[in-house]
Structure formats: C-alpha cells, structure tokens
PDB file of N, CA and C in Angstrom:
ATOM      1  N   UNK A   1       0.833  -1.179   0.000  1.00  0.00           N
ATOM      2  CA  UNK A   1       0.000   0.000   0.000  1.00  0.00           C
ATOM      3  C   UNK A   1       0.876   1.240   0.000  1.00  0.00           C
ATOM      4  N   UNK A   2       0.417   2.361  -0.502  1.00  0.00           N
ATOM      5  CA  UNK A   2       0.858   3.283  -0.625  1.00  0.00           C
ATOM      6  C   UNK A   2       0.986   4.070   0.844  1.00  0.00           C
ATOM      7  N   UNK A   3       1.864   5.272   1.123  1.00  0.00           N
ATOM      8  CA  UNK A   3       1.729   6.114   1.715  1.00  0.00           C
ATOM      9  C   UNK A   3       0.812   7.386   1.558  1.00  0.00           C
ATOM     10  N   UNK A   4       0.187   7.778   2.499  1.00  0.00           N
ATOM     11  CA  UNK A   4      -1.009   9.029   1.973  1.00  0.00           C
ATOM     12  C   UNK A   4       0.137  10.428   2.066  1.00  0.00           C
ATOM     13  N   UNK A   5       0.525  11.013   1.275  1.00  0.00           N
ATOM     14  CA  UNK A   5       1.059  12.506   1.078  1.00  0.00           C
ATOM     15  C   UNK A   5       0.244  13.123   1.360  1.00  0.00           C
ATOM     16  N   UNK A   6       0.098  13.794   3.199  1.00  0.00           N
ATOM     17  CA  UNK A   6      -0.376  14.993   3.691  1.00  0.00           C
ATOM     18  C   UNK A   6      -0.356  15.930   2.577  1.00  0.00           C
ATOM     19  N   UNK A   7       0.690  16.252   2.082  1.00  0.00           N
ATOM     20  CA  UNK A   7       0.741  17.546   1.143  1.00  0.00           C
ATOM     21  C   UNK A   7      -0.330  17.762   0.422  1.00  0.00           C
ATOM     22  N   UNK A   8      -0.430  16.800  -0.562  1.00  0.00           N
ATOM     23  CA  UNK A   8      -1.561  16.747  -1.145  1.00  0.00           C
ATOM     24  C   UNK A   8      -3.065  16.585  -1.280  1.00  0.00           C
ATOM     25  N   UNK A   9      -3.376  15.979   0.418  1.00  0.00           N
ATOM     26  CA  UNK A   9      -4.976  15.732   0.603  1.00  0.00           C
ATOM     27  C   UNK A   9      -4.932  17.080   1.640  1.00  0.00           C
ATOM     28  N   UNK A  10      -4.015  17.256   2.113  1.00  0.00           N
ATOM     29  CA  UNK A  10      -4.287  18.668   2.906  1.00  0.00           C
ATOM     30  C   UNK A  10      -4.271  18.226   4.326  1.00  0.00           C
ATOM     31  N   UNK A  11      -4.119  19.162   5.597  1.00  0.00           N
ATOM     32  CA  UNK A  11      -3.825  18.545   6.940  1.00  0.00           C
ATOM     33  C   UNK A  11      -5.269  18.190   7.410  1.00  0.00           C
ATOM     34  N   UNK A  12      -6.221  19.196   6.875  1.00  0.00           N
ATOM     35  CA  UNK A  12      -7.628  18.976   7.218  1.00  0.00           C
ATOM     36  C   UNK A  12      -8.542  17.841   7.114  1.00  0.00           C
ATOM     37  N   UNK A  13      -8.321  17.410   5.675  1.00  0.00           N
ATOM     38  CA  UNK A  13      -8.224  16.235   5.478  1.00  0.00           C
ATOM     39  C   UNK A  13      -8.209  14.954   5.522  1.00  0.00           C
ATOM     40  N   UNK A  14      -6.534  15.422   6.082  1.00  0.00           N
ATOM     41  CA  UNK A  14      -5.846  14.028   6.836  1.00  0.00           C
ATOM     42  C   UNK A  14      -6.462  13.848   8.570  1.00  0.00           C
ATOM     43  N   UNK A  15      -6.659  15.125   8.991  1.00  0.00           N
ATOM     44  CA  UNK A  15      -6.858  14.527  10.272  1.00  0.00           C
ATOM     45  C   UNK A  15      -8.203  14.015  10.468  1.00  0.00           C
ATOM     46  N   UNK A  16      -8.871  14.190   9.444  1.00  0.00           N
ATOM     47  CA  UNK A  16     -10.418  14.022   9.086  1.00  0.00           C
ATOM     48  C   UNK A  16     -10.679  12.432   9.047  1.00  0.00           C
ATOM     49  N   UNK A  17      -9.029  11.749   8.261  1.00  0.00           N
ATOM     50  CA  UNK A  17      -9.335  11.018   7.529  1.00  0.00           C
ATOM     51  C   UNK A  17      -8.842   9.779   9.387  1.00  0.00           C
ATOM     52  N   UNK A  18      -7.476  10.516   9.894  1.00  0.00           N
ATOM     53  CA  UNK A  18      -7.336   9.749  11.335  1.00  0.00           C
ATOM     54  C   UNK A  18      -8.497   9.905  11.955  1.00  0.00           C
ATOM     55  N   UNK A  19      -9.047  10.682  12.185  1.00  0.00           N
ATOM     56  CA  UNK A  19     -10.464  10.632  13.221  1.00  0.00           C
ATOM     57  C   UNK A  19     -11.329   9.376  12.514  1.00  0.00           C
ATOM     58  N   UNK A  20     -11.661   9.408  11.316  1.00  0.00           N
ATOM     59  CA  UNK A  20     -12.561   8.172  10.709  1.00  0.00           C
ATOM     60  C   UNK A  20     -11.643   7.142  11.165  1.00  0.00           C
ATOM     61  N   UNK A  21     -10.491   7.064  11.161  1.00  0.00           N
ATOM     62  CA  UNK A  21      -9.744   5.930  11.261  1.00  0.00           C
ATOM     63  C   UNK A  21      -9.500   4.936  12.910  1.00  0.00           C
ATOM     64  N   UNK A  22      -9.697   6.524  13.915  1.00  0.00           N
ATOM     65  CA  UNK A  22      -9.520   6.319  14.612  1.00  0.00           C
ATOM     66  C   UNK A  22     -11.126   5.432  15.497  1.00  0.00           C
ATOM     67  N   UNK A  23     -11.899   6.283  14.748  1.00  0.00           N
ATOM     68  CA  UNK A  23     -13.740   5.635  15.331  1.00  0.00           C
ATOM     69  C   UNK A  23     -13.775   4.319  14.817  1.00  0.00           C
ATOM     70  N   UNK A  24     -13.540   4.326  13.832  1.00  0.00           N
ATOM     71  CA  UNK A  24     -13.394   2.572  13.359  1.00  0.00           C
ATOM     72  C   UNK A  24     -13.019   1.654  14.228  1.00  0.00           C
ATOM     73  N   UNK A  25     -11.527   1.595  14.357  1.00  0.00           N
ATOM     74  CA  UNK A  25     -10.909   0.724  14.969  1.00  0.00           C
ATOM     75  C   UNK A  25     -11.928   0.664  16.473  1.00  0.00           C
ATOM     76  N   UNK A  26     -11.958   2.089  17.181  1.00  0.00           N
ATOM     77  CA  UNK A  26     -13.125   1.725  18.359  1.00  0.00           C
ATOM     78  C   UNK A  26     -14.424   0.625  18.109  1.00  0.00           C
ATOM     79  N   UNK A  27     -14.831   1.395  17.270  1.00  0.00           N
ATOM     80  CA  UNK A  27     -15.812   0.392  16.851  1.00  0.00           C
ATOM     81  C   UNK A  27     -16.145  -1.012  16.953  1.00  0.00           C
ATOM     82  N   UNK A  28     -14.791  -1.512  16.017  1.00  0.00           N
ATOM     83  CA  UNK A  28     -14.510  -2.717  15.728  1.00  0.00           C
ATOM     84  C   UNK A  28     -13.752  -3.377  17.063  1.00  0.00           C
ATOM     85  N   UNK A  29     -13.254  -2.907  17.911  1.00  0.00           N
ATOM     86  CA  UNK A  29     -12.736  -3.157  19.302  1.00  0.00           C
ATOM     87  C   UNK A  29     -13.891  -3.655  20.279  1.00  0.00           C
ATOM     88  N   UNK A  30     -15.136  -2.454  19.857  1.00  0.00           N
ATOM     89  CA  UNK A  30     -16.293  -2.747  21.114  1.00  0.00           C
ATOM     90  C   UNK A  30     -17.132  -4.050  20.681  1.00  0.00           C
ATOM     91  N   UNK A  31     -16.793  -4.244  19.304  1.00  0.00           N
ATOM     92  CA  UNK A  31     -17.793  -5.486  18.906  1.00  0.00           C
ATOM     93  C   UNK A  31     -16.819  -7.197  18.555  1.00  0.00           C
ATOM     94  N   UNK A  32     -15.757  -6.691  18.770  1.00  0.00           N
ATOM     95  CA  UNK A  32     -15.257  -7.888  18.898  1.00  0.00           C
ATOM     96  C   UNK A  32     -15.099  -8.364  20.572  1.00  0.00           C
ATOM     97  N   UNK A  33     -15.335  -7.469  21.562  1.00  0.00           N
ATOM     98  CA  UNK A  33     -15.354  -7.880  22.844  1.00  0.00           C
ATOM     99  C   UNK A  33     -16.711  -7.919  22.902  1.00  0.00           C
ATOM    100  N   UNK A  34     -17.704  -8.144  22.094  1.00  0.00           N
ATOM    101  CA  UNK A  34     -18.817  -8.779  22.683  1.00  0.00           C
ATOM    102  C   UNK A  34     -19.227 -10.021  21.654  1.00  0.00           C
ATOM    103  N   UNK A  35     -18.097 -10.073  21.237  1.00  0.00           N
ATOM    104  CA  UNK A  35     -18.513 -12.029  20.558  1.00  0.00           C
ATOM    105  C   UNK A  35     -18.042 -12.501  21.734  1.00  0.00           C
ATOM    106  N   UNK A  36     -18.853 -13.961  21.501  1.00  0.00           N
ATOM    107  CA  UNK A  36     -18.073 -14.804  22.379  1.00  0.00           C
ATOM    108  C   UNK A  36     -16.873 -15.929  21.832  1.00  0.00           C
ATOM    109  N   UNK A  37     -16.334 -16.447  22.409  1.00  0.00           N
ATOM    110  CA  UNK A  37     -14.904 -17.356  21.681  1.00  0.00           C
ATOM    111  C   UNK A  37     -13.555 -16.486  22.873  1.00  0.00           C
ATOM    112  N   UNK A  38     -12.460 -17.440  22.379  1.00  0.00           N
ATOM    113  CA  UNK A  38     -11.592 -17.630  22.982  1.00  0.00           C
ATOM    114  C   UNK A  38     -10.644 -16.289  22.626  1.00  0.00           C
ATOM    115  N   UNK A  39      -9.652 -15.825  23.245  1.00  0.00           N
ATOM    116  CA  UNK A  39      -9.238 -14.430  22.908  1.00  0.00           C
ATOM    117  C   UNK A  39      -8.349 -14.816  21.571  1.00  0.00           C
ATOM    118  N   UNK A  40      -7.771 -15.401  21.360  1.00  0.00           N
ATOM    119  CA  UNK A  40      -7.444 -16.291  20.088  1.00  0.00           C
ATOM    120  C   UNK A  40      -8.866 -16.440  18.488  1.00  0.00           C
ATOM    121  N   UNK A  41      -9.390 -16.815  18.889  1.00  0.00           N
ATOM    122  CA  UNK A  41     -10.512 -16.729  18.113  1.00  0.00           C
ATOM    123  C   UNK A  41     -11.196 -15.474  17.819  1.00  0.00           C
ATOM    124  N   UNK A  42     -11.086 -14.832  19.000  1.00  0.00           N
ATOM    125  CA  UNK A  42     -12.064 -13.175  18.704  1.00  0.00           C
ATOM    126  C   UNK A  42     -11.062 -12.111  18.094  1.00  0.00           C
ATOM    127  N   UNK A  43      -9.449 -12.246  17.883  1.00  0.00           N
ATOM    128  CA  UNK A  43      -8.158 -11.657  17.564  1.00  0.00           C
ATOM    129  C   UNK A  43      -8.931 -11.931  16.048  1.00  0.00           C
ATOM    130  N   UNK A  44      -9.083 -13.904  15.547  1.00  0.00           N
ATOM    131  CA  UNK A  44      -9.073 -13.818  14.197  1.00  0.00           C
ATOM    132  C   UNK A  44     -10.200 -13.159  13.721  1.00  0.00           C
ATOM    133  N   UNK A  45     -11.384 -12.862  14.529  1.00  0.00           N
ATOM    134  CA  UNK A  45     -12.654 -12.241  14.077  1.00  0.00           C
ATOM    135  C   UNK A  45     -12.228 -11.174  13.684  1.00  0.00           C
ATOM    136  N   UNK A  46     -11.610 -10.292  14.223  1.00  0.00           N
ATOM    137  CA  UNK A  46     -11.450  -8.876  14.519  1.00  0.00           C
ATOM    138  C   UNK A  46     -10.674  -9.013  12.910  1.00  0.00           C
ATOM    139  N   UNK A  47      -9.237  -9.180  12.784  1.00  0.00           N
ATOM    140  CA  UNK A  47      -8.318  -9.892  11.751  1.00  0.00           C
ATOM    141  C   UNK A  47      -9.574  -9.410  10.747  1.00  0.00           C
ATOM    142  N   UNK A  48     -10.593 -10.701  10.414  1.00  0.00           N
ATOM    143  CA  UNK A  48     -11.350 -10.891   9.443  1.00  0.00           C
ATOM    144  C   UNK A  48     -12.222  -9.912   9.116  1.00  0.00           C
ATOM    145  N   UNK A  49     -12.735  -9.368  10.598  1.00  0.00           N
ATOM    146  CA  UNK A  49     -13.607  -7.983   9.848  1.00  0.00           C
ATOM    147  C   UNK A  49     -12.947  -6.963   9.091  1.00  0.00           C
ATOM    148  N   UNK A  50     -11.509  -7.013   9.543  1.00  0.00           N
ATOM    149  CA  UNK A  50     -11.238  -5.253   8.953  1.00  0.00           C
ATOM    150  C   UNK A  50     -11.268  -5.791   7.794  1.00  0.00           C
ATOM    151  N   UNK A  51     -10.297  -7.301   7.496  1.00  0.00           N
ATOM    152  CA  UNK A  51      -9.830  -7.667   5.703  1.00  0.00           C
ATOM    153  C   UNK A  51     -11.176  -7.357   5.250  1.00  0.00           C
ATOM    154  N   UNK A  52     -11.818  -8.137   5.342  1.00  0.00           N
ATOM    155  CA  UNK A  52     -13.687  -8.360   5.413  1.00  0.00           C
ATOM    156  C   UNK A  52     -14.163  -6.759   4.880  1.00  0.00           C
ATOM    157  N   UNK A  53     -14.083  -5.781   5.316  1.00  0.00           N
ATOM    158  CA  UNK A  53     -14.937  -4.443   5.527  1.00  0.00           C
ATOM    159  C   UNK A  53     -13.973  -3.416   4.626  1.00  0.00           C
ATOM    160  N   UNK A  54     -12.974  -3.940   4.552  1.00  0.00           N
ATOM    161  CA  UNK A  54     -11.872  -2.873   3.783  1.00  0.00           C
ATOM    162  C   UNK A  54     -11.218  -1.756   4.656  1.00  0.00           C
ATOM    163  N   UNK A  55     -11.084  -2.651   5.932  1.00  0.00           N
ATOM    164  CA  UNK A  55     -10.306  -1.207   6.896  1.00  0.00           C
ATOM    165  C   UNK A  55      -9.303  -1.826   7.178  1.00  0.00           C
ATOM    166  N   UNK A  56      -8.320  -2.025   6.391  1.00  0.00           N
ATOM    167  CA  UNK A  56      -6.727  -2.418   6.516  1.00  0.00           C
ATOM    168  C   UNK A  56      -6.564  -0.929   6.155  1.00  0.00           C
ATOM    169  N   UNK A  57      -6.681  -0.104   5.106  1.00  0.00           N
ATOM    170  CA  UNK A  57      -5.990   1.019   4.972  1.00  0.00           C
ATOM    171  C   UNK A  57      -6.117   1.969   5.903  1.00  0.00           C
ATOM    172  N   UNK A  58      -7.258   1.839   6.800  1.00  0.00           N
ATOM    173  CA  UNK A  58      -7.532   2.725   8.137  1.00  0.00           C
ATOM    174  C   UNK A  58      -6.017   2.663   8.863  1.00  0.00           C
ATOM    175  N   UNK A  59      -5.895   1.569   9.379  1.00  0.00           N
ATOM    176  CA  UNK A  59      -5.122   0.847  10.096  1.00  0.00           C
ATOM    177  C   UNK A  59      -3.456   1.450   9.840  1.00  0.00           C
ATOM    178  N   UNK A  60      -3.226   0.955   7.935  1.00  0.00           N
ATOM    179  CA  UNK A  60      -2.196   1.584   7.976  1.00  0.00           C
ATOM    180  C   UNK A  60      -2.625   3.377   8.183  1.00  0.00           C
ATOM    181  N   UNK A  61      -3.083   4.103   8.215  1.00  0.00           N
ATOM    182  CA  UNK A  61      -3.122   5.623   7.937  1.00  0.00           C
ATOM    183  C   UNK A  61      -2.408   5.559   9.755  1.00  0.00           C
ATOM    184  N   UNK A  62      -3.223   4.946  10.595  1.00  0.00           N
ATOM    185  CA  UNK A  62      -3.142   5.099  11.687  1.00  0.00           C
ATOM    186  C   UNK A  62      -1.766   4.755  12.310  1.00  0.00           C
ATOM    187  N   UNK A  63      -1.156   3.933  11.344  1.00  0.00           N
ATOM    188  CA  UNK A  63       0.513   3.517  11.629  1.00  0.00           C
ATOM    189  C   UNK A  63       1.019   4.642  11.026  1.00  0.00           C
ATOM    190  N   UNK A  64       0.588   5.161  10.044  1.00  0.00           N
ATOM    191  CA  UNK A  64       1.476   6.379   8.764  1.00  0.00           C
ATOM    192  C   UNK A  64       1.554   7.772   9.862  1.00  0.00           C
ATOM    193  N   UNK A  65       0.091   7.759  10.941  1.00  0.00           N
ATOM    194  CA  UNK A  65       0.239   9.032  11.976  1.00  0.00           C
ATOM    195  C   UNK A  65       0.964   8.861  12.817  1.00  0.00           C
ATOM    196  N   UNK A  66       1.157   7.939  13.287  1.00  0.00           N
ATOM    197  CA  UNK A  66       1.991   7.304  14.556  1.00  0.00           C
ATOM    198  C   UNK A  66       3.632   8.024  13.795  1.00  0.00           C
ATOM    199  N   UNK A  67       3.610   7.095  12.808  1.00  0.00           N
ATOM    200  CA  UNK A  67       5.575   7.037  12.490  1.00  0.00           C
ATOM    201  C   UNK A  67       6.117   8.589  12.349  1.00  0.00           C
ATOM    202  N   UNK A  68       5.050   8.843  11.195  1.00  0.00           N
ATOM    203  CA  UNK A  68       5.772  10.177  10.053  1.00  0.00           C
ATOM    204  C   UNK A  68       5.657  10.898  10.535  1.00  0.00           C
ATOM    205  N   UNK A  69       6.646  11.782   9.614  1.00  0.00           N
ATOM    206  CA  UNK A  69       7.231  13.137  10.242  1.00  0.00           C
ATOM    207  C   UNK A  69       6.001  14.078   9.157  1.00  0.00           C
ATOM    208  N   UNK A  70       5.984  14.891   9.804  1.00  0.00           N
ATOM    209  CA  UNK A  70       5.189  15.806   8.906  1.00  0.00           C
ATOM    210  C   UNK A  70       3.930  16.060   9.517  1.00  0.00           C
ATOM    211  N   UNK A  71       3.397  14.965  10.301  1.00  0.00           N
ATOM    212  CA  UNK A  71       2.045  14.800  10.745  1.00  0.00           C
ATOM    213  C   UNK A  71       1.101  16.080  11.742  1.00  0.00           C
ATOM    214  N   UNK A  72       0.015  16.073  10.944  1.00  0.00           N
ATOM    215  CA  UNK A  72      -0.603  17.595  12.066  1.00  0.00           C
ATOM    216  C   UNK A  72      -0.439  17.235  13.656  1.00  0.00           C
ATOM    217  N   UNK A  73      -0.227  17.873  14.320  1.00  0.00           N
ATOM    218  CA  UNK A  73      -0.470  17.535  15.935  1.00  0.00           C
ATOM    219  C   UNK A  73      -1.628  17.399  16.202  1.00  0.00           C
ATOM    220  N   UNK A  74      -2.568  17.678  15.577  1.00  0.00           N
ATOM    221  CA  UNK A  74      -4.210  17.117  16.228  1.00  0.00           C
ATOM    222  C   UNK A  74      -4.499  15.472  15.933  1.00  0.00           C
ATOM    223  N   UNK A  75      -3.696  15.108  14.583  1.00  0.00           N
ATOM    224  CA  UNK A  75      -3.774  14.100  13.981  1.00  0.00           C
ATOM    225  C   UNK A  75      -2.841  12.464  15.218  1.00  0.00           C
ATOM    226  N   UNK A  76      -2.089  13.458  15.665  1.00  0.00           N
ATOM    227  CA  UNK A  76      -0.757  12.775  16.672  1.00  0.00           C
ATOM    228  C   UNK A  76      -1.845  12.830  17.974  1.00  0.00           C
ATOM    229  N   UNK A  77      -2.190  13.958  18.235  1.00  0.00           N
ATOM    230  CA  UNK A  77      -3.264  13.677  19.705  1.00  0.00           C
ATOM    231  C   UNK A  77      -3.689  12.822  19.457  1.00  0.00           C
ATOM    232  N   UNK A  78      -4.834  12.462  18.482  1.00  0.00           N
ATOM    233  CA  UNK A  78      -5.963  11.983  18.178  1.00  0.00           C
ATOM    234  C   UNK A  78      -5.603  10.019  18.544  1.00  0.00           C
ATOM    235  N   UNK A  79      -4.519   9.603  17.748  1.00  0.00           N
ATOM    236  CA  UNK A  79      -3.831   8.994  17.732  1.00  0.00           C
ATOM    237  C   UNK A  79      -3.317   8.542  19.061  1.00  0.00           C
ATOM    238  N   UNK A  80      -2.677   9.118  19.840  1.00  0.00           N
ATOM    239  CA  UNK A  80      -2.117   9.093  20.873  1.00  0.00           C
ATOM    240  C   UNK A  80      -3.163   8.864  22.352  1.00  0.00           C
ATOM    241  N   UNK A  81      -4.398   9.627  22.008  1.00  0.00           N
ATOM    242  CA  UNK A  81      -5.427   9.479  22.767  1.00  0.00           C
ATOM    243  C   UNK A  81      -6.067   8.239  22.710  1.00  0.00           C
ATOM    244  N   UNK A  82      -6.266   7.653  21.071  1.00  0.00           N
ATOM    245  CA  UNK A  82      -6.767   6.425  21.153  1.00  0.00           C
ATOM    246  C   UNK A  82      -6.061   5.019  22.044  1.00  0.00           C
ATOM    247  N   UNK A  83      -4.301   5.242  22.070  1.00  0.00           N
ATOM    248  CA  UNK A  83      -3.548   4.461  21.711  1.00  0.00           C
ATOM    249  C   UNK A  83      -3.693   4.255  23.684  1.00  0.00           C
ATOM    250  N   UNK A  84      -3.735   5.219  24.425  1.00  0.00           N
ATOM    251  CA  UNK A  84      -4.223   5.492  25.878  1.00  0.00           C
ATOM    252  C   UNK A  84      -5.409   5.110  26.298  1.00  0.00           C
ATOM    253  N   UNK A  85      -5.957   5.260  25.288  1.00  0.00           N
ATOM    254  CA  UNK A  85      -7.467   4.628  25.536  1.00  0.00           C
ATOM    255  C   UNK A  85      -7.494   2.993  25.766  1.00  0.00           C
ATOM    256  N   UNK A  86      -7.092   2.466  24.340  1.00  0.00           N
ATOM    257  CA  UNK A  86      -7.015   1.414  24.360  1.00  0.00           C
ATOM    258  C   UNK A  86      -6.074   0.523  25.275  1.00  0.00           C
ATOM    259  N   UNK A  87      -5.063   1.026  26.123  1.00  0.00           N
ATOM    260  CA  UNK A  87      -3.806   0.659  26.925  1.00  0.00           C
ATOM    261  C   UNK A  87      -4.571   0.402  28.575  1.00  0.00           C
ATOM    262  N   UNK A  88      -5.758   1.527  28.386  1.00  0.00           N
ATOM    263  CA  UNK A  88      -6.562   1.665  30.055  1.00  0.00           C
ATOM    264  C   UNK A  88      -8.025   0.755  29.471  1.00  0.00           C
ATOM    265  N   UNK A  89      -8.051   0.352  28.952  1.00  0.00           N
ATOM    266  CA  UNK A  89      -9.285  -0.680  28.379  1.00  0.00           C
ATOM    267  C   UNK A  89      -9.227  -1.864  28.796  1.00  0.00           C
ATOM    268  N   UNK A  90      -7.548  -2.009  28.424  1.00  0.00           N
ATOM    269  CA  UNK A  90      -7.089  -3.521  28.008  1.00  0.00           C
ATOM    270  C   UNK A  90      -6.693  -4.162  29.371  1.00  0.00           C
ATOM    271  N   UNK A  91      -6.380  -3.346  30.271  1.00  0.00           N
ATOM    272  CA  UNK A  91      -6.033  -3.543  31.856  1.00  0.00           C
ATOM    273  C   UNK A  91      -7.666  -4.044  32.558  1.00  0.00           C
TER     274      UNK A  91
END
C-alpha cells in the first residue's frame, strides 16, 4: 500500500481522515469484545472484519500518523489518545 502525502490531501483532510480511522478501529474493538470465543478466536474475528470491511488502509493511515514526520499535531493527539485509551481498556 501506498503512503497518503499529507501535502496533497491537505492537513484537514488528513486529520479528518485519522479521526474516521480512529472511530473505526473503536468500533470494531467494542464489537469484537462482545462475541463470544476464545481471545485467540475473537483476535481472528477482529483480523477478518477489517480484511472483510476494507479497513486495513484505516489501520495503515493510523501507523502512517503514529511514524511520520510531517504529521498535524491534532492528527498525533488523536492517535495518541486512542492508543491510551485502548492501553486503560485492556487492563
């Protein structure tokens, strides 16, 4: 997959596009903890929905905010907030 060039979709955009990225993955977090199956089994559910739904590229955008340089700081909060979220969830 490609990399998304901020430059070109614009910062507004992009952080538009992490916030969608970021509700997703919630999403898909709150409904794979209410299947039932083994945490092994509900990992491959989860796995299967994004392939399944077409949110692998969410996923990478959300690795592309994390790494790169360039990235808006609302886009890095946003990111960073989820990544806290999910760290005090998982406890």
């Amino acid at each position: 997959m490609q990399r998304i060039n901020i430059l070109i979709i614009g910062k507004v955009q992009f952080v538009t596009l992490v916030q969608a990225a970021v509700d997703g993955s919630r999403q898909a977090m709150k409904d794979v903890n209410r299947k039932s199956g083994t945490p092994l089994e509900r990992i491959r559910m989860l796995a299967l929905d994004i392939l399944d739904q077409g949110g692998a590229p969410f996923f990478q955008l959300m690795h592309q905010a994390r790494t790169l340089d360039g990235v808006p700081d609302l886009a890095k909060e946003l990111i960073n907030r989820y990544d806290m979220d999910q760290a005090s969830t998982a406890l």
